[in-house]
PDB file of N, CA and C in Angstrom:
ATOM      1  N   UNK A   1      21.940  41.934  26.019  1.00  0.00           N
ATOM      2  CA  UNK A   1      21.876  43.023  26.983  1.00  0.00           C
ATOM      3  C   UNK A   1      20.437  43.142  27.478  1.00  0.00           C
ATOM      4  N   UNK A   2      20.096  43.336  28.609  1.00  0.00           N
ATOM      5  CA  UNK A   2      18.927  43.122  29.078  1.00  0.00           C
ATOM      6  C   UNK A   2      18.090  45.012  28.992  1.00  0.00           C
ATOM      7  N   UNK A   3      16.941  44.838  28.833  1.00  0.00           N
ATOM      8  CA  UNK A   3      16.285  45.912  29.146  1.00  0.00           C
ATOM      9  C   UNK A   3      16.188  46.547  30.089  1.00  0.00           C
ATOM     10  N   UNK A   4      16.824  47.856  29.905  1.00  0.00           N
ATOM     11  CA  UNK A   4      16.847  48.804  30.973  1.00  0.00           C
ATOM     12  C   UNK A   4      16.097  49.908  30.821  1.00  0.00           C
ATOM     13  N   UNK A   5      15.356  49.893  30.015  1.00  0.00           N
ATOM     14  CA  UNK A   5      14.666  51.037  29.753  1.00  0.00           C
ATOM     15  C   UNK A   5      12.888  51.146  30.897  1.00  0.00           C
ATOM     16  N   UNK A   6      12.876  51.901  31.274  1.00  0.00           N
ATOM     17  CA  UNK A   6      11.334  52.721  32.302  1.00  0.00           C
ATOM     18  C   UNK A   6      10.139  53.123  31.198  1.00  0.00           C
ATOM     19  N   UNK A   7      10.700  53.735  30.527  1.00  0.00           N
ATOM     20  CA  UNK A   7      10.045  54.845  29.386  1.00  0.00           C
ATOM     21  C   UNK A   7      10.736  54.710  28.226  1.00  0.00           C
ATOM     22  N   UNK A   8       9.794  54.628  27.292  1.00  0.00           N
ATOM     23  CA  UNK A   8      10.397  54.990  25.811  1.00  0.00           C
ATOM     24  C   UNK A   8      11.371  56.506  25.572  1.00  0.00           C
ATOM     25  N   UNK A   9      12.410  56.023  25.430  1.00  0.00           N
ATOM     26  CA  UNK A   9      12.923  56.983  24.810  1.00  0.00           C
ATOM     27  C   UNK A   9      14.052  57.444  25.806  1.00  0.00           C
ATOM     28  N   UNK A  10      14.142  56.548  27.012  1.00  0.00           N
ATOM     29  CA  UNK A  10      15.178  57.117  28.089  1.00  0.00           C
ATOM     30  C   UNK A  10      15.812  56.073  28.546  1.00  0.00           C
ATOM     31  N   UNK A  11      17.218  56.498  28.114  1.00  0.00           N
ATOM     32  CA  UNK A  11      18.121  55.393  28.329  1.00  0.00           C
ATOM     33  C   UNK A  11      19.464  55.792  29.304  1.00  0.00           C
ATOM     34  N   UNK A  12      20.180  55.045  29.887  1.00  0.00           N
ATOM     35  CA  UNK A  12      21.319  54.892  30.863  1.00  0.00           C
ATOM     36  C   UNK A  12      21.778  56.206  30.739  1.00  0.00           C
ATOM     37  N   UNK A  13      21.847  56.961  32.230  1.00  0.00           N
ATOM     38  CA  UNK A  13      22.356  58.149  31.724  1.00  0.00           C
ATOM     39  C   UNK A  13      21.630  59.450  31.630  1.00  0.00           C
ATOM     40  N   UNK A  14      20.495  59.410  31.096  1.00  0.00           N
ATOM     41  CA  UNK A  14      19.950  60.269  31.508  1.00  0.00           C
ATOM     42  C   UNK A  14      19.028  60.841  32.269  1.00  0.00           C
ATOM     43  N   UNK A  15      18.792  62.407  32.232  1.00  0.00           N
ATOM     44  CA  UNK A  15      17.813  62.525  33.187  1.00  0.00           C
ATOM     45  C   UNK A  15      16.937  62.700  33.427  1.00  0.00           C
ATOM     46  N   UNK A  16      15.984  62.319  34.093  1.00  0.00           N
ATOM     47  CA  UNK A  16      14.481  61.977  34.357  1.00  0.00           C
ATOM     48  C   UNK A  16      13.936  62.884  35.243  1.00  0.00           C
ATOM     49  N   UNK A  17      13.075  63.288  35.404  1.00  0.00           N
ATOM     50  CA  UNK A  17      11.690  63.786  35.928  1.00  0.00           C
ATOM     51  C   UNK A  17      10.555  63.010  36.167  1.00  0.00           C
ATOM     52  N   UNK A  18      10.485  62.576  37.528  1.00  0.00           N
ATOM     53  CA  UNK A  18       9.719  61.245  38.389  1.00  0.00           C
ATOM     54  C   UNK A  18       8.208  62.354  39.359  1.00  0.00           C
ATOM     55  N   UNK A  19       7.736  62.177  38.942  1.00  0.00           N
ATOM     56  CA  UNK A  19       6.133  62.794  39.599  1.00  0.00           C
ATOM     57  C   UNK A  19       5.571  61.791  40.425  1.00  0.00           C
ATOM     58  N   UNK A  20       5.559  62.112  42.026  1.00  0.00           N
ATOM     59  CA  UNK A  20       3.903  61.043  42.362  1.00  0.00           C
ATOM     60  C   UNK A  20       2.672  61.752  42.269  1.00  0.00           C
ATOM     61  N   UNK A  21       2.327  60.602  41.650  1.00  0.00           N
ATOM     62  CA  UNK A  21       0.756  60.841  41.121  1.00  0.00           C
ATOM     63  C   UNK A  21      -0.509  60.376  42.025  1.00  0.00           C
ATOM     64  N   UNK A  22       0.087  59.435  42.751  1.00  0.00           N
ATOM     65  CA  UNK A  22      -1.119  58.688  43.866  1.00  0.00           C
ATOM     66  C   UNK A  22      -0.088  58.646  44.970  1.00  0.00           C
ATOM     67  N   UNK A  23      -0.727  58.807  46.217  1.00  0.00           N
ATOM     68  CA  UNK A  23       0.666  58.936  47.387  1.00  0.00           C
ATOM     69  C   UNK A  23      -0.079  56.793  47.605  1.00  0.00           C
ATOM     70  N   UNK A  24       1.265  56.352  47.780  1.00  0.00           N
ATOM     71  CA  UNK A  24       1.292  54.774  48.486  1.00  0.00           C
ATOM     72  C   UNK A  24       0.728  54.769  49.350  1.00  0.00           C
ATOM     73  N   UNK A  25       0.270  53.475  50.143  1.00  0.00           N
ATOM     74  CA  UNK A  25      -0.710  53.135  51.107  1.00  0.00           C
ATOM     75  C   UNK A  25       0.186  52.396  51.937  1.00  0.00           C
ATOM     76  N   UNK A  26       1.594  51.490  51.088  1.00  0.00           N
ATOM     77  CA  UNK A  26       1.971  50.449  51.928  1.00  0.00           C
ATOM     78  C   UNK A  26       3.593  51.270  52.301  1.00  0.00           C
ATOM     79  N   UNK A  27       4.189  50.869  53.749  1.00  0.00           N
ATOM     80  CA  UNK A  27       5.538  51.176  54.063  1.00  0.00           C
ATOM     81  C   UNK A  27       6.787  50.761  52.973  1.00  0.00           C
ATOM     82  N   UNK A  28       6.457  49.544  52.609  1.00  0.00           N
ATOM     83  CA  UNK A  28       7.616  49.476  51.458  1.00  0.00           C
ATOM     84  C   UNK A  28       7.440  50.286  50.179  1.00  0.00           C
ATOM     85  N   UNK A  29       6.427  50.428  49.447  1.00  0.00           N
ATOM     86  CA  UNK A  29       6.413  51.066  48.297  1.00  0.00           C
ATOM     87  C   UNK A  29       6.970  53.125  48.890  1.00  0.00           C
ATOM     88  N   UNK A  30       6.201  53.656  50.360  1.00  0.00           N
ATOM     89  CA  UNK A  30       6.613  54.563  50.855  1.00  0.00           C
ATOM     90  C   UNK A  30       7.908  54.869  50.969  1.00  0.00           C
ATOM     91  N   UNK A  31       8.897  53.673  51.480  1.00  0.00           N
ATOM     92  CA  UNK A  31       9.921  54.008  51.507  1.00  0.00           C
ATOM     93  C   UNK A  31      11.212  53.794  50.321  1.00  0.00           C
ATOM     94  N   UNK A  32      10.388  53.097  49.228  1.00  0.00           N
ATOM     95  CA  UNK A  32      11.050  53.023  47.745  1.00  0.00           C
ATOM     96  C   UNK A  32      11.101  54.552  47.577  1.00  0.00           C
ATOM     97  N   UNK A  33      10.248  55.159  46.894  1.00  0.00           N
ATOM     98  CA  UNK A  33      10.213  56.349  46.398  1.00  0.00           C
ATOM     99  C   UNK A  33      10.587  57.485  47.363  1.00  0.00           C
ATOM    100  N   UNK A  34      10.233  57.434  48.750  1.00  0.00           N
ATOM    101  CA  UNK A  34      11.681  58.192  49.349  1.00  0.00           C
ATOM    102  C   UNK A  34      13.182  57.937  49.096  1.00  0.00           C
ATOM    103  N   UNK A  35      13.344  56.373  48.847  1.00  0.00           N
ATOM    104  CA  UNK A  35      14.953  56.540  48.488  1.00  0.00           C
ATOM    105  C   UNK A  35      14.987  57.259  47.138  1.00  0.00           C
ATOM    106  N   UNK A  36      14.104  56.738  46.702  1.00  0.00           N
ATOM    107  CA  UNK A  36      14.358  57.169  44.911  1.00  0.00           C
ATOM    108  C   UNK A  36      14.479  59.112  44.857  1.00  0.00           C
ATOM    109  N   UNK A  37      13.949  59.401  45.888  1.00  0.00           N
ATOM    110  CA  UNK A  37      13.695  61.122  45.941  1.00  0.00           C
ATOM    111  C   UNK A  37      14.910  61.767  46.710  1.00  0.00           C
ATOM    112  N   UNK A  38      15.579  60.552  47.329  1.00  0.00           N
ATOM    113  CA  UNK A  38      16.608  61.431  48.105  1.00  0.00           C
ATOM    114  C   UNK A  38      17.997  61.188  46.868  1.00  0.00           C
ATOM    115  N   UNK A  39      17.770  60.962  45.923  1.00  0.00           N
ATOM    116  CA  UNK A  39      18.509  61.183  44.652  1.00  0.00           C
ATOM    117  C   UNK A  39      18.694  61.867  43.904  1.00  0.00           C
ATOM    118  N   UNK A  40      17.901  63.037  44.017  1.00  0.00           N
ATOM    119  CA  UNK A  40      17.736  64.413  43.375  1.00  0.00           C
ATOM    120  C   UNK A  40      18.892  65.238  44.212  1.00  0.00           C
ATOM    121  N   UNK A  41      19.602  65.906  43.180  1.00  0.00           N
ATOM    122  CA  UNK A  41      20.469  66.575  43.753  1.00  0.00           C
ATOM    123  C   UNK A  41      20.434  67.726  44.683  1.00  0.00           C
ATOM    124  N   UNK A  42      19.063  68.356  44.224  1.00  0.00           N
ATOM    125  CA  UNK A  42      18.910  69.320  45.933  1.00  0.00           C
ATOM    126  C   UNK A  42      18.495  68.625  47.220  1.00  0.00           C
ATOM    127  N   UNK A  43      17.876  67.872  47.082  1.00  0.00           N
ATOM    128  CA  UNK A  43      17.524  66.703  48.263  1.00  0.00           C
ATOM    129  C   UNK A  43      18.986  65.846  48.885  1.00  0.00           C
ATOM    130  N   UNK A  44      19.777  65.292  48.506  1.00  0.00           N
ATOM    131  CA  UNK A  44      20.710  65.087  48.961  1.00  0.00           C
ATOM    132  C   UNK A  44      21.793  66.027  49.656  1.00  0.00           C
ATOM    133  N   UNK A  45      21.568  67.798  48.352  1.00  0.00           N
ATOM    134  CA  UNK A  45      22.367  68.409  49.184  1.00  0.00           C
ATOM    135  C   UNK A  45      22.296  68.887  50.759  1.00  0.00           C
ATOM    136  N   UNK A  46      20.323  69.002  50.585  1.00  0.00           N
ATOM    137  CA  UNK A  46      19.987  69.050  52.096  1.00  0.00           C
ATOM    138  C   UNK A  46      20.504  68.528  52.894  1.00  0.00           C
ATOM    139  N   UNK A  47      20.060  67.171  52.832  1.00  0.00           N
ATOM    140  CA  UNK A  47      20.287  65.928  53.515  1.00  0.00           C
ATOM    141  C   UNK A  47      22.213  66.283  54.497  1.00  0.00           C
ATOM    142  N   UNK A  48      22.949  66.232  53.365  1.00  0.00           N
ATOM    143  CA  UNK A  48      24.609  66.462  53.768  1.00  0.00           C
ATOM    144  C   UNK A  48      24.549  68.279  54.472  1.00  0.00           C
ATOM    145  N   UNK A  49      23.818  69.030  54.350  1.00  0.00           N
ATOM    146  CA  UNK A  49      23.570  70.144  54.537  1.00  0.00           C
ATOM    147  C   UNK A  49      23.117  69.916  56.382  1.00  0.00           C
ATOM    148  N   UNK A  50      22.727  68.768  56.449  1.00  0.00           N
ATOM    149  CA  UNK A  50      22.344  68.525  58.015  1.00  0.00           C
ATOM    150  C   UNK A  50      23.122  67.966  58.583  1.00  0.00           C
ATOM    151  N   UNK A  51      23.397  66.854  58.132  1.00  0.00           N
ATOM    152  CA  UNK A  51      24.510  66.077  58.487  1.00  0.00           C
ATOM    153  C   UNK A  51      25.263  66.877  59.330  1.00  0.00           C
ATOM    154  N   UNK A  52      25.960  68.048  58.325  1.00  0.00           N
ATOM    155  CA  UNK A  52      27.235  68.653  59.117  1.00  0.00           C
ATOM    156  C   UNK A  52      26.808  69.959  59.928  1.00  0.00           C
ATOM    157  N   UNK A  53      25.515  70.110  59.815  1.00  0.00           N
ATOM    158  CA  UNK A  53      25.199  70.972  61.051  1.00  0.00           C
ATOM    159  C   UNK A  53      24.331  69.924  62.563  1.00  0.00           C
ATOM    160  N   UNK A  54      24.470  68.983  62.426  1.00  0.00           N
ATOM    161  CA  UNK A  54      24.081  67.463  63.451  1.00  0.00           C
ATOM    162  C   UNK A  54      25.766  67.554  63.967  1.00  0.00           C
ATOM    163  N   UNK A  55      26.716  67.253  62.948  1.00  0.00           N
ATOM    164  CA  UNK A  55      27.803  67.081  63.769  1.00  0.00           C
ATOM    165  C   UNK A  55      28.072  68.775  64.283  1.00  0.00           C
ATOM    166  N   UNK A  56      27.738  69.931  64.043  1.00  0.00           N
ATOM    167  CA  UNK A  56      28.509  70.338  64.883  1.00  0.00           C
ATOM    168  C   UNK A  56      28.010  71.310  65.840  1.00  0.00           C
ATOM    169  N   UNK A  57      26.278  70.547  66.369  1.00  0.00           N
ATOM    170  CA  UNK A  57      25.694  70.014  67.268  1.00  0.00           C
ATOM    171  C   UNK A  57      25.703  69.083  68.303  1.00  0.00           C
ATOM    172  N   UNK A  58      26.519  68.643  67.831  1.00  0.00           N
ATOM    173  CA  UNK A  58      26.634  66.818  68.883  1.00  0.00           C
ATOM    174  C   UNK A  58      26.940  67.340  70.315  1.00  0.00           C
ATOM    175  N   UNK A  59      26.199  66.676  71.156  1.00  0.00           N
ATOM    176  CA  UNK A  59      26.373  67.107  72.671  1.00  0.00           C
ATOM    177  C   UNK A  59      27.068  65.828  73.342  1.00  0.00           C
ATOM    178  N   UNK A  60      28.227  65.855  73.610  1.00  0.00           N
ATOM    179  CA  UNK A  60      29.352  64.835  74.534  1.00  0.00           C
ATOM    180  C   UNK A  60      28.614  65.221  75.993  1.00  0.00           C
ATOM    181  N   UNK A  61      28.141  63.804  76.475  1.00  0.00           N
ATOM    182  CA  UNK A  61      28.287  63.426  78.224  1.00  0.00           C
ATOM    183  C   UNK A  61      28.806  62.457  78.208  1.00  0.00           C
ATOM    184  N   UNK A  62      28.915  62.067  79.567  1.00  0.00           N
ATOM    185  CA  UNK A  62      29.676  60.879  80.297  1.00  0.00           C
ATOM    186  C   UNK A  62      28.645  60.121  80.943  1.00  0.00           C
ATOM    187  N   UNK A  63      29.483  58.736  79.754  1.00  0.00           N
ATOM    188  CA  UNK A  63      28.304  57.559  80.313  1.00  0.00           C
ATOM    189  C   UNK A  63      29.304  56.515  80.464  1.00  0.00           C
ATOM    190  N   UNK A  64      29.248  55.851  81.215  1.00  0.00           N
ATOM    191  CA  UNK A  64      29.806  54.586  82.065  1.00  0.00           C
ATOM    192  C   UNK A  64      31.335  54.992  81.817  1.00  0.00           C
ATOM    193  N   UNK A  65      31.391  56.545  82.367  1.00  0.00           N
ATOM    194  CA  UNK A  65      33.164  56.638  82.392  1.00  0.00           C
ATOM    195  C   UNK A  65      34.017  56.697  81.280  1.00  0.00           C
ATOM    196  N   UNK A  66      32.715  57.411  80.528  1.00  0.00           N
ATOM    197  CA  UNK A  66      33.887  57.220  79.217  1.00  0.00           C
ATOM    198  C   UNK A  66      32.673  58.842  77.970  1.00  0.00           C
ATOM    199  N   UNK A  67      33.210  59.487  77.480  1.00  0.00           N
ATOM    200  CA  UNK A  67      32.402  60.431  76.206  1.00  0.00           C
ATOM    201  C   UNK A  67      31.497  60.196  75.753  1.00  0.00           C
ATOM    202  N   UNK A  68      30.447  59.876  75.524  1.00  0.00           N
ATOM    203  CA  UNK A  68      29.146  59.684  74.390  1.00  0.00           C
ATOM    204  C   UNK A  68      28.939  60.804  73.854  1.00  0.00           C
ATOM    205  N   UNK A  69      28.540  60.546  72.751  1.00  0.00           N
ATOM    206  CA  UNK A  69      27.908  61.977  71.563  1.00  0.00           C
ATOM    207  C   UNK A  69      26.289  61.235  71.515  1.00  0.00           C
ATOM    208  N   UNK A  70      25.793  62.341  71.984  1.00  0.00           N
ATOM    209  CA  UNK A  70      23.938  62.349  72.062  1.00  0.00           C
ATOM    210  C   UNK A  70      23.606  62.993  70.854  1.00  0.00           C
ATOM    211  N   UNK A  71      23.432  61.908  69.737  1.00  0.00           N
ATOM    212  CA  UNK A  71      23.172  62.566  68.272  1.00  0.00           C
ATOM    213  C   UNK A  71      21.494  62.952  68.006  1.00  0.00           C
ATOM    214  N   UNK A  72      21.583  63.991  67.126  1.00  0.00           N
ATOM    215  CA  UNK A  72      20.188  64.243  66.561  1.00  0.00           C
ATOM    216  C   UNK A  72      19.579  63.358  65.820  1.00  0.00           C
ATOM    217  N   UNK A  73      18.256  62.995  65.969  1.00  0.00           N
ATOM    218  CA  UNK A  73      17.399  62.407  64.626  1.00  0.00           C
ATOM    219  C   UNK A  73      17.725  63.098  63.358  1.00  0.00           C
ATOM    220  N   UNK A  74      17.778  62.671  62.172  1.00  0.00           N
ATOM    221  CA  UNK A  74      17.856  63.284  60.929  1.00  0.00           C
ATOM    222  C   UNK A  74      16.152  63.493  60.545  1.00  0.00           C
ATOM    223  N   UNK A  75      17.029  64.741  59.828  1.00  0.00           N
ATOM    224  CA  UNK A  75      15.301  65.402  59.362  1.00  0.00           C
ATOM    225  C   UNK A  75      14.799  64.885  58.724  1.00  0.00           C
ATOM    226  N   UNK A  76      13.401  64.534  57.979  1.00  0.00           N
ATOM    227  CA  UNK A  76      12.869  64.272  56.988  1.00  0.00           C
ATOM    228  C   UNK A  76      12.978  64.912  56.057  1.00  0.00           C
ATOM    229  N   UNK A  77      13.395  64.982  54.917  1.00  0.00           N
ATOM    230  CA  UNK A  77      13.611  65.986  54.002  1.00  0.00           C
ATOM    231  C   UNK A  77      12.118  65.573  53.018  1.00  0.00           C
ATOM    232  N   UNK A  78      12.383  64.308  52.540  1.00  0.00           N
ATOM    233  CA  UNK A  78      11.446  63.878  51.242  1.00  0.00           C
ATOM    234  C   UNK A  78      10.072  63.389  52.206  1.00  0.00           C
ATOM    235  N   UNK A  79       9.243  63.777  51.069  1.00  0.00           N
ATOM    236  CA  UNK A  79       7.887  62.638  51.363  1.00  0.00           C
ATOM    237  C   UNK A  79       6.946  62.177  50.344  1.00  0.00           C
ATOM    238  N   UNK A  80       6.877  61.067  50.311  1.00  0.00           N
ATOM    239  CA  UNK A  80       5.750  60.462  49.483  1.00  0.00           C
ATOM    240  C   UNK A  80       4.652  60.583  49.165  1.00  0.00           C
ATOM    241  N   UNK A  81       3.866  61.928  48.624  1.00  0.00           N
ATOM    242  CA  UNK A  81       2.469  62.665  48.620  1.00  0.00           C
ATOM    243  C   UNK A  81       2.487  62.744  47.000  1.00  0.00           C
ATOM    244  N   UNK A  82       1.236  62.954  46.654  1.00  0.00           N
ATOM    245  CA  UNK A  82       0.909  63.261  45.299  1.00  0.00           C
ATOM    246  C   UNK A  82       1.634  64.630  45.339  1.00  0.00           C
ATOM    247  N   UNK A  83       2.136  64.664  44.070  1.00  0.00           N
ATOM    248  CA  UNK A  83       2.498  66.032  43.403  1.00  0.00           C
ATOM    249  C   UNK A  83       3.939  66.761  43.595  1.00  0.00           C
ATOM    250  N   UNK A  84       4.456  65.984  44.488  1.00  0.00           N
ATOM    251  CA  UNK A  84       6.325  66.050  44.580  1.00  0.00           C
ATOM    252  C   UNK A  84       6.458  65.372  43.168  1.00  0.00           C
ATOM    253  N   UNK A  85       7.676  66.613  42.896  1.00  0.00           N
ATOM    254  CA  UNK A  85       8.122  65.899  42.029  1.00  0.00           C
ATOM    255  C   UNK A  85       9.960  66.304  42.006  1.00  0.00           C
ATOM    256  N   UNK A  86      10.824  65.056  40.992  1.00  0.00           N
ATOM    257  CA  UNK A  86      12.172  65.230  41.841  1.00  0.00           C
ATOM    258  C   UNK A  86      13.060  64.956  40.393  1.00  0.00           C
ATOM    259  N   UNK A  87      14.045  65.626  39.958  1.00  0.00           N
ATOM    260  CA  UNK A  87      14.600  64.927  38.746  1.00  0.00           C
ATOM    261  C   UNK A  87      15.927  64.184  39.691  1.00  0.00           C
ATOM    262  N   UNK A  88      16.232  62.625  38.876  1.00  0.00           N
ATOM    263  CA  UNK A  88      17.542  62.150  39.016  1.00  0.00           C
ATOM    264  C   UNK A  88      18.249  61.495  37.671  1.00  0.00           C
ATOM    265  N   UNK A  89      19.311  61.171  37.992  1.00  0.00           N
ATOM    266  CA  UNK A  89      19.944  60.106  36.354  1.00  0.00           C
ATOM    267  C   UNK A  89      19.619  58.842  36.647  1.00  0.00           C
ATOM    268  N   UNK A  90      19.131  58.675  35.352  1.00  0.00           N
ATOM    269  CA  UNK A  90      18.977  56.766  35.184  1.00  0.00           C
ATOM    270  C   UNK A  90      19.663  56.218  35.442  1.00  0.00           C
ATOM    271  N   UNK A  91      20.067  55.164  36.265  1.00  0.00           N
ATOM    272  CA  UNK A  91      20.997  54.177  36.259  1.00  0.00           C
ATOM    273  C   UNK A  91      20.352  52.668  36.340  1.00  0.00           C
ATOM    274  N   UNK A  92      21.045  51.998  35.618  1.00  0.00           N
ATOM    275  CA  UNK A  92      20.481  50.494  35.264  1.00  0.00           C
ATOM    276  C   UNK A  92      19.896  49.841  37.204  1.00  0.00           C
ATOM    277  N   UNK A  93      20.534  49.963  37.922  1.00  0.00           N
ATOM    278  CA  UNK A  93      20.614  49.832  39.348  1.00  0.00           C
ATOM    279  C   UNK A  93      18.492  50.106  40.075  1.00  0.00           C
ATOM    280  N   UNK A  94      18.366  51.713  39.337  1.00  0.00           N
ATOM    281  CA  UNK A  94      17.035  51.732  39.494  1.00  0.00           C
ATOM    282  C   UNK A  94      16.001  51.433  39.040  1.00  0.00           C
ATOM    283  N   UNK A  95      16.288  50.505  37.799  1.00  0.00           N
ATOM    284  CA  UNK A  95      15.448  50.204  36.951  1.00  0.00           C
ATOM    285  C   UNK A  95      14.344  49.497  37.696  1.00  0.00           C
ATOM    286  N   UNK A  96      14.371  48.471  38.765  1.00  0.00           N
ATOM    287  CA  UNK A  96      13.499  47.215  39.526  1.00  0.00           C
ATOM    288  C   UNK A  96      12.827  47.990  40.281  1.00  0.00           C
ATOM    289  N   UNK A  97      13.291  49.370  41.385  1.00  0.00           N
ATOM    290  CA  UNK A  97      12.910  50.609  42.278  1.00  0.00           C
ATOM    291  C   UNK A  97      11.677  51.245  41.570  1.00  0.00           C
ATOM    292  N   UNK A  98      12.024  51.658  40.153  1.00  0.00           N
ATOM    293  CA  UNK A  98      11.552  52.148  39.537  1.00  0.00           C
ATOM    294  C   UNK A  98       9.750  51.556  39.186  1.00  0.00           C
ATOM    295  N   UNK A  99      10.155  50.051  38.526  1.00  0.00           N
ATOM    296  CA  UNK A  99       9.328  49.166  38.020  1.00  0.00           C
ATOM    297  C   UNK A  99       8.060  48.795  39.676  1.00  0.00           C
ATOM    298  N   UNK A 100       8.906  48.583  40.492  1.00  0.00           N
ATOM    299  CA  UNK A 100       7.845  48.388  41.542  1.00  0.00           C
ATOM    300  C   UNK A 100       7.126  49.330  42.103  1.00  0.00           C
ATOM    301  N   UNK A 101       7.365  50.840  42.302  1.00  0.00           N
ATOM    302  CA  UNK A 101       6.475  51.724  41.955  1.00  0.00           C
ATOM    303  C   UNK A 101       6.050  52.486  40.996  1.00  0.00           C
ATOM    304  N   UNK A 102       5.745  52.179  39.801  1.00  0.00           N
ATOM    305  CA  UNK A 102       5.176  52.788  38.531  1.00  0.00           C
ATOM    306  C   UNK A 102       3.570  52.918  38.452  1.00  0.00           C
ATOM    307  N   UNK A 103       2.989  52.434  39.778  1.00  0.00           N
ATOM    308  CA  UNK A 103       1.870  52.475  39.726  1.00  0.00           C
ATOM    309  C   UNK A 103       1.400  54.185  40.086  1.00  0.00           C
ATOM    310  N   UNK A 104       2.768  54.299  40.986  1.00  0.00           N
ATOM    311  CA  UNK A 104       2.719  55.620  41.922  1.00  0.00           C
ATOM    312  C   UNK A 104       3.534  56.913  41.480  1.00  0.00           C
ATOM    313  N   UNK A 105       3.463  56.484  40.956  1.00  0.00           N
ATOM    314  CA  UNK A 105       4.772  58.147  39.532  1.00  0.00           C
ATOM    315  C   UNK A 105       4.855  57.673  38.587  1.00  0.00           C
ATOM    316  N   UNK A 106       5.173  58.585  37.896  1.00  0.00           N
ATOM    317  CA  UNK A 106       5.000  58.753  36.513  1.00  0.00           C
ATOM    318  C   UNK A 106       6.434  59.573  35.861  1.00  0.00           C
ATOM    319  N   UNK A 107       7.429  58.994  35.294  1.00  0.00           N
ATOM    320  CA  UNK A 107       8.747  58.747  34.751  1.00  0.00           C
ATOM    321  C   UNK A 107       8.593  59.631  33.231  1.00  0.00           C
ATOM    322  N   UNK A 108       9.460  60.902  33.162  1.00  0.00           N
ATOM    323  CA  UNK A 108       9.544  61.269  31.848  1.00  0.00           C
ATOM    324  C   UNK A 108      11.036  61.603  31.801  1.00  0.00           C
ATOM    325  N   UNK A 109      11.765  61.911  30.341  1.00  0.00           N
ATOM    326  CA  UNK A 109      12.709  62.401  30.274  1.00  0.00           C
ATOM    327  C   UNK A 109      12.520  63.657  30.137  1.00  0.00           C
ATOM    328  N   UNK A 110      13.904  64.128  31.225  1.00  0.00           N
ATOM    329  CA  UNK A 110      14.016  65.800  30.919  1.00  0.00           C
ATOM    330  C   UNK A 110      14.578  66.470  29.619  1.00  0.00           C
TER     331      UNK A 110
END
């Protein structure tokens, strides 16, 4: 069975408390730890919390003879700055997410 462990002492399953400690410099490591943050369960609820006020926003015109829906940009909810911090559950899946920014948060169990 391969190592899945981030931190001593936290294994598949449970839940974590992820801190950035240094905000990233580069777009990929930026947009790792935004996915990793939109995993926290109030952050996602936002997220679906817009969603369905976007849809029932949507503005229908007529383009080449036929309905279009002129959708909203989605909000930014998360951002990658020192001192956010976000709990989610371990899953073996984030372990590599995890490992490639560890320079930039700091992983404890809750």
């Amino acid at each position: 069975m391969p190592d899945t462990t981030i931190v001593k002492g936290v294994s598949i399953g449970d839940t974590i408390e992820c801190t950035v400690t240094k905000t990233p410099t580069h777009t990929a490591e930026i947009k790792t730890i935004q996915r990793l943050m939109r995993r926290d369960p109030a952050n996602s609820k936002a997220l679906r919390g817009g969603q369905m006020a976007r849809e029932r926003r949507k503005y229908v015109r007529i383009r080449a003879g036929r309905p279009w829906q002129v959708r909203e940009r989605c909000g930014k909810i998360v951002r990658a700055e020192a001192g956010h911090t976000w709990t989610m559950k371990f899953i073996p899946q984030l372990k590599d997410d995890l490992k490639a920014v560890q320079a930039f948060i700091e992983v404890k169990k809750v």
